[in-house]
Each structure stands twice: as C-alpha cells, then as structure tokens.
Protein backbone atom coordinates (compact mmCIF):
# COMPACT_ATOMS: atom_id res chain seq x y z
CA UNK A 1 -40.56 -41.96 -94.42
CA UNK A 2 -41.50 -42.56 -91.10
CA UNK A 3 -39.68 -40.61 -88.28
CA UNK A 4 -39.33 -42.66 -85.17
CA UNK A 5 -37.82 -41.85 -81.39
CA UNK A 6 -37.25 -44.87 -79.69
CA UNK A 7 -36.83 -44.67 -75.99
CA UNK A 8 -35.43 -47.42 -73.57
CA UNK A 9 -33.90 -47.76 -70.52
CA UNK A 10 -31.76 -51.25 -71.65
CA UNK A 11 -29.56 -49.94 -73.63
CA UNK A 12 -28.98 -53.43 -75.56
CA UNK A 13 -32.74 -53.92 -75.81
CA UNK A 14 -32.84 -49.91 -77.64
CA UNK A 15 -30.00 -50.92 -80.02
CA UNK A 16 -31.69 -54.03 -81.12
CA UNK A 17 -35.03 -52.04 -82.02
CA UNK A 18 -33.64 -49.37 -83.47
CA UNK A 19 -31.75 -51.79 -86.14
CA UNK A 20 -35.00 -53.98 -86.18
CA UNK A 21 -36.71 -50.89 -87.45
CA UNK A 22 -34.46 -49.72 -89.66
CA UNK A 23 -34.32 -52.51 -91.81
CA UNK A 24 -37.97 -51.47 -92.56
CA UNK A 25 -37.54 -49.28 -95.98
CA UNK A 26 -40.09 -46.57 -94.90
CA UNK A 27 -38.89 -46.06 -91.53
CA UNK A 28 -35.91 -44.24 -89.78
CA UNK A 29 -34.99 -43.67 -86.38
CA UNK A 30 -34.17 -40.77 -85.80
CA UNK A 31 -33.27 -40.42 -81.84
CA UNK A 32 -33.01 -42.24 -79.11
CA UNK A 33 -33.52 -41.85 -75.44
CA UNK A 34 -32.57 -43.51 -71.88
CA UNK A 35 -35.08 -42.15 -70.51
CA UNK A 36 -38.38 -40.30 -70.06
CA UNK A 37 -36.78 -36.54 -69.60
CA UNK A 38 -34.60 -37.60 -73.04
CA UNK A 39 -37.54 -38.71 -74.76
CA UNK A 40 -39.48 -35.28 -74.41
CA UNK A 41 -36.60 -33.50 -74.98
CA UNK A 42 -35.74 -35.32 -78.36
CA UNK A 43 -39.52 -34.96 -79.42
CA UNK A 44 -39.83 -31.86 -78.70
CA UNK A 45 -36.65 -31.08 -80.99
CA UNK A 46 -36.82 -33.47 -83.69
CA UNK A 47 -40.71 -33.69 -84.47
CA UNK A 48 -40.99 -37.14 -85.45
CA UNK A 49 -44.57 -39.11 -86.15
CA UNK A 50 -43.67 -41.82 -83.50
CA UNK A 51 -41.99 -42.17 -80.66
CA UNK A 52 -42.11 -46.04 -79.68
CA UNK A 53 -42.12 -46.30 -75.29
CA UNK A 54 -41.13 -48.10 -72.91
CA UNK A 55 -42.86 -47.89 -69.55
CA UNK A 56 -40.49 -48.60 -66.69
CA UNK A 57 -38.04 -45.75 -67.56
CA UNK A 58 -35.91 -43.63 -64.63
CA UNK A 59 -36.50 -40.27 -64.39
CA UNK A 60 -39.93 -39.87 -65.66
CA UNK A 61 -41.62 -43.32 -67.07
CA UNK A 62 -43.48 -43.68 -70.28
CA UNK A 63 -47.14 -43.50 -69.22
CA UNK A 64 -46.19 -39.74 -67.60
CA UNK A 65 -44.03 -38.71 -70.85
CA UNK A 66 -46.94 -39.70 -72.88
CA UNK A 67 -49.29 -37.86 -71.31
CA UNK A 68 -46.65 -34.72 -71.51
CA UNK A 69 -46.80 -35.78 -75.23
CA UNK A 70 -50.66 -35.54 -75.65
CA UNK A 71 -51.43 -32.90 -78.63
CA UNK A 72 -47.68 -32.46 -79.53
CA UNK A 73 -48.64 -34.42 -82.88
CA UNK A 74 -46.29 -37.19 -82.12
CA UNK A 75 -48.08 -40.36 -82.26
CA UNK A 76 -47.05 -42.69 -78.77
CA UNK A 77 -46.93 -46.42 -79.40
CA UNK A 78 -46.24 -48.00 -75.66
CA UNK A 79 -43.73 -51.43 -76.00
CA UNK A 80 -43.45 -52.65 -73.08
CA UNK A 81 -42.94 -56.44 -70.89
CA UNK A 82 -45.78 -55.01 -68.27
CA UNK A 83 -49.55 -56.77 -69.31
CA UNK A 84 -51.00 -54.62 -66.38
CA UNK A 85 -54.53 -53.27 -66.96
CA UNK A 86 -54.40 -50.19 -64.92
CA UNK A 87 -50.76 -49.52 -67.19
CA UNK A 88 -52.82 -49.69 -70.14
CA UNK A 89 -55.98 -48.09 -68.99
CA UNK A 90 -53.64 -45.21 -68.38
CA UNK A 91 -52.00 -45.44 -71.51
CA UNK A 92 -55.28 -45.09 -72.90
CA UNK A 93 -56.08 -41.56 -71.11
CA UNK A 94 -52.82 -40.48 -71.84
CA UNK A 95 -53.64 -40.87 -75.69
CA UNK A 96 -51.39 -43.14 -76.69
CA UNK A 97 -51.73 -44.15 -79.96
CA UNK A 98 -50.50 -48.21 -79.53
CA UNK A 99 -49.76 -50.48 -76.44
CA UNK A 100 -47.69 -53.85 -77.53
CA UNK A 101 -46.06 -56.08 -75.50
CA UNK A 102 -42.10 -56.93 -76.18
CA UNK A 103 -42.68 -60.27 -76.81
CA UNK A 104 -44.63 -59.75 -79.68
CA UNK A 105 -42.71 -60.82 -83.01
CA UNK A 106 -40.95 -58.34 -84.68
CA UNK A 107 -43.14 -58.06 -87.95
CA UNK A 108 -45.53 -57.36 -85.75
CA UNK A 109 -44.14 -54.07 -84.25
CA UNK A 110 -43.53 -52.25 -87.98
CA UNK A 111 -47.00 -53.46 -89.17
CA UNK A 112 -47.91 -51.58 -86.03
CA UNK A 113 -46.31 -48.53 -86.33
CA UNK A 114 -47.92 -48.27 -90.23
CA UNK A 115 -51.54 -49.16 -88.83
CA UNK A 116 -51.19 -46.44 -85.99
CA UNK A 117 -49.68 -43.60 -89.04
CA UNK A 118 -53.00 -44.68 -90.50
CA UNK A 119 -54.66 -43.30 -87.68
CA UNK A 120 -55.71 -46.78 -86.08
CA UNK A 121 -55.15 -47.49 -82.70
CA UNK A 122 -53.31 -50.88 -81.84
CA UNK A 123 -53.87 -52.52 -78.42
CA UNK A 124 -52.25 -55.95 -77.75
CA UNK A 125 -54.76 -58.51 -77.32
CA UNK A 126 -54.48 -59.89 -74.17
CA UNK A 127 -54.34 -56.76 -72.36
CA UNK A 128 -57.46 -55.70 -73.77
CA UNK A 129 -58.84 -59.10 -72.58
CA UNK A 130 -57.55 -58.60 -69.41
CA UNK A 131 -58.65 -54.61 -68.99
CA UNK A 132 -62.54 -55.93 -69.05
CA UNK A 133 -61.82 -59.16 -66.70
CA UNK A 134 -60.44 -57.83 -64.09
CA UNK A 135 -61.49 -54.66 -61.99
CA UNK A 136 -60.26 -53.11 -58.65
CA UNK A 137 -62.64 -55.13 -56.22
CA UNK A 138 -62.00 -52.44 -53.74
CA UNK A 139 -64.64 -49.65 -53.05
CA UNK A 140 -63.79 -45.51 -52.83
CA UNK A 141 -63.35 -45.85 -48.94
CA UNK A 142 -61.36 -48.96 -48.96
CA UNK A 143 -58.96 -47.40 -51.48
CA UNK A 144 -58.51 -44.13 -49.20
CA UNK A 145 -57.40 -46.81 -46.79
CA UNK A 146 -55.01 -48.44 -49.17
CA UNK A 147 -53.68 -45.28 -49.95
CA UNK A 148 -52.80 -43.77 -46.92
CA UNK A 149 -51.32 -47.11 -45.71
CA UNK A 150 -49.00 -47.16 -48.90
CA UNK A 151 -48.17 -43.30 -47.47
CA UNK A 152 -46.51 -45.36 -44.25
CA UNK A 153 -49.55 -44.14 -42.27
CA UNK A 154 -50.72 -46.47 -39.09
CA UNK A 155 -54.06 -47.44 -38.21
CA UNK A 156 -54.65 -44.58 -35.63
CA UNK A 157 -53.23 -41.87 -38.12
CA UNK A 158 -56.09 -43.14 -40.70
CA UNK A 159 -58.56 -43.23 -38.15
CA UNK A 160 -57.84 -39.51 -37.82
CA UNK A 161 -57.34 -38.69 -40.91
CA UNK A 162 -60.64 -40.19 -42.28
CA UNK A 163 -62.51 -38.94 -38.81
CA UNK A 164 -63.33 -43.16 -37.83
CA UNK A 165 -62.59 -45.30 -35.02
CA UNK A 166 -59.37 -47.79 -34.38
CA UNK A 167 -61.62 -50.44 -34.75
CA UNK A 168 -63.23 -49.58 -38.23
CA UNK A 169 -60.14 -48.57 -39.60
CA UNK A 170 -59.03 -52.21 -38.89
CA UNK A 171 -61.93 -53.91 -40.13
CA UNK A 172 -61.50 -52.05 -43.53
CA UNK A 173 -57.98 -53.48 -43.12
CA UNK A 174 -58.94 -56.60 -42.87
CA UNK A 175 -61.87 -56.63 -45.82
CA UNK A 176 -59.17 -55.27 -48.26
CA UNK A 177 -56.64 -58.23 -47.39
CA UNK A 178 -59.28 -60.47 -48.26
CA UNK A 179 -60.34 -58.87 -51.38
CA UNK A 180 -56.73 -58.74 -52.57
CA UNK A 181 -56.38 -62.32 -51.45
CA UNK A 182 -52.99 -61.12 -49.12
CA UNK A 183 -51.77 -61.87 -45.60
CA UNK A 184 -51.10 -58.03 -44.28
CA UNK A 185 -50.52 -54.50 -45.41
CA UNK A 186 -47.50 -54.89 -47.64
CA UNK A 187 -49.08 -57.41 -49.69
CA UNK A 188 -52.30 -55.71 -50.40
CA UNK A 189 -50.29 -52.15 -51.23
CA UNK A 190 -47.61 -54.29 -53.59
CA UNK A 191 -50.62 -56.24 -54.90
CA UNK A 192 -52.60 -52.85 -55.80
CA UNK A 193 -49.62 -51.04 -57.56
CA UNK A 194 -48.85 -54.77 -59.70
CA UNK A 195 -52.56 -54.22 -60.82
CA UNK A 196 -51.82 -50.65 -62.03
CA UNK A 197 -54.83 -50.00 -59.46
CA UNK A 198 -53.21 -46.44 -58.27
CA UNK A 199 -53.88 -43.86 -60.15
C-alpha cells in the first residue's frame, strides 16, 4: 500500500484528490495538510512514501517544504496549476521526485505516483519543453539591478550600493525593460518572479 500526504491550500480541491486517490486499490491517504508548516509536520510524524504538493501554499510553499523534505525518504511529487520554469527548475534542486500540472487527467496522477515508487522521476511535458526554451535573458549585473529594485531600492541607492554612477544605473534600467519586453520597473520585477527567475 502506498502511503500518501496530500497537501493543499483549497480545501475543496484537497478533498477531491484525496477521494480521487483513494479509489486507487494500492493507495491510501493518510494525512492531509493546508499548508506547508502542516505538511512537514504530518511527514515528519506519519512517514509516508509520498507526499503529493502543491506550490502556492501560505505559510511556507511547496518548493521550500520540499527542499526541508530532501533525504527524509518521503518521495515529493509537485501538482500544481503554475507551468513556470524557474518553479520547476527549483523543484528539481529541491529533489522532488514528480512535477505535474492539475490539469492533467486523473489516471494520469496515480500512474504517476506508481512510476515515481518505482524510482522514476515524472516531469510534465510541457514544462520540460519550456525549461530548455526559455532562459533568463538578463546577465549577473543586470539581475543585481533587478533585485535590489524588487527590494524598493531607487536608482541612487543602487548606484551606491553597486559603487556606479546615476546614469549607468539607469541605462541598466533601461536594457532590462527591454529584455523583459516591459514599460518600467514594476513590470520587469512582476515579469521576473512570473518566470520563476529569482532564486
């Protein structure tokens, strides 16, 4: 039998998977969790082979839980709506074991969940597709800028902080809108974290 913790933040949406996979003979869920803190918590206590993740959790999301998880023994399968490539190159690092997408059909999940006991690693197509094709366009020094503009810093606080002038602080600005394809700073720092592009 295989033990599964399912955790999910819509409660409706954990109810219907945890009947979906009970209805498979060889499976039983065993716990279920709200949350990221929850999930660890009932992992930690229960021991089961797989706990089955969503990412956008409150309290601690699914990509920091797994990687909490990593060498407990409990296999992580990631389900989530998110086809972000930096999510799933995380998920990756973190050792997660499986990274499906919610719309997938349902047969699909269980068959997954048996592959990845078999020690096989399940990654949803597209997202794998989409990992190689697209790749941050922005450079080490261009990022630095990103990030201390999504830290609410202005240009003069960068320039200091990175020892540059105004003025090449704002033409960094500027070649980072354009490789985003935005119009201004909250753009490009909303575009960067849709990517999954902060680590």
């Amino acid at each position: 039998m295989i033990r599964i913790v399912v955790a999910e933040d819509q409660r409706m949406l954990l109810g219907a998977l945890s009947s979906l996979i009970e209805l498979e003979e060889d499976m039983k869920v065993v716990g279920k969790a709200c949350n990221g803190e929850e999930a660890l918590k009932l992992v930690r206590e229960l021991k089961p082979d797989v706990c089955l993740m969503d990412i956008e959790m409150p309290r601690k999301n699914g990509l920091e839980t797994a990687e909490e998880l990593k060498g407990s023994g409990c296999k992580v399968v990631i389900l989530t709506t998110f086809a972000r490539p930096g999510y799933f190159e995380r998920a990756i690092k973190s050792g997660a074991c499986g990274y499906l997408l919610k719309d997938s059909p349902s047969e699909e999940l269980a068959a997954s969940i048996r592959m990845v006991m078999d020690g096989r690693r399940i990654y949803a197509s597209e997202l794998v597709d989409s990992a190689y094709a697209e790749e941050n366009p922005l450079t080490e020094r261009e990022k630095e800028v990103l990030l201390l503009m999504a830290d609410g810093k202005n240009t003069q606080d960068i320039a200091s902080q990175l020892f540059l002038t105004n003025g090449t602080v704002r033409n960094y600005i500027s070649v980072i809108l354009e490789k985003l394809g935005v119009r201004n700073r909250v753009e490009a720092i909303t575009r960067f974290k849709e990517k999954g592009w902060f680590k």
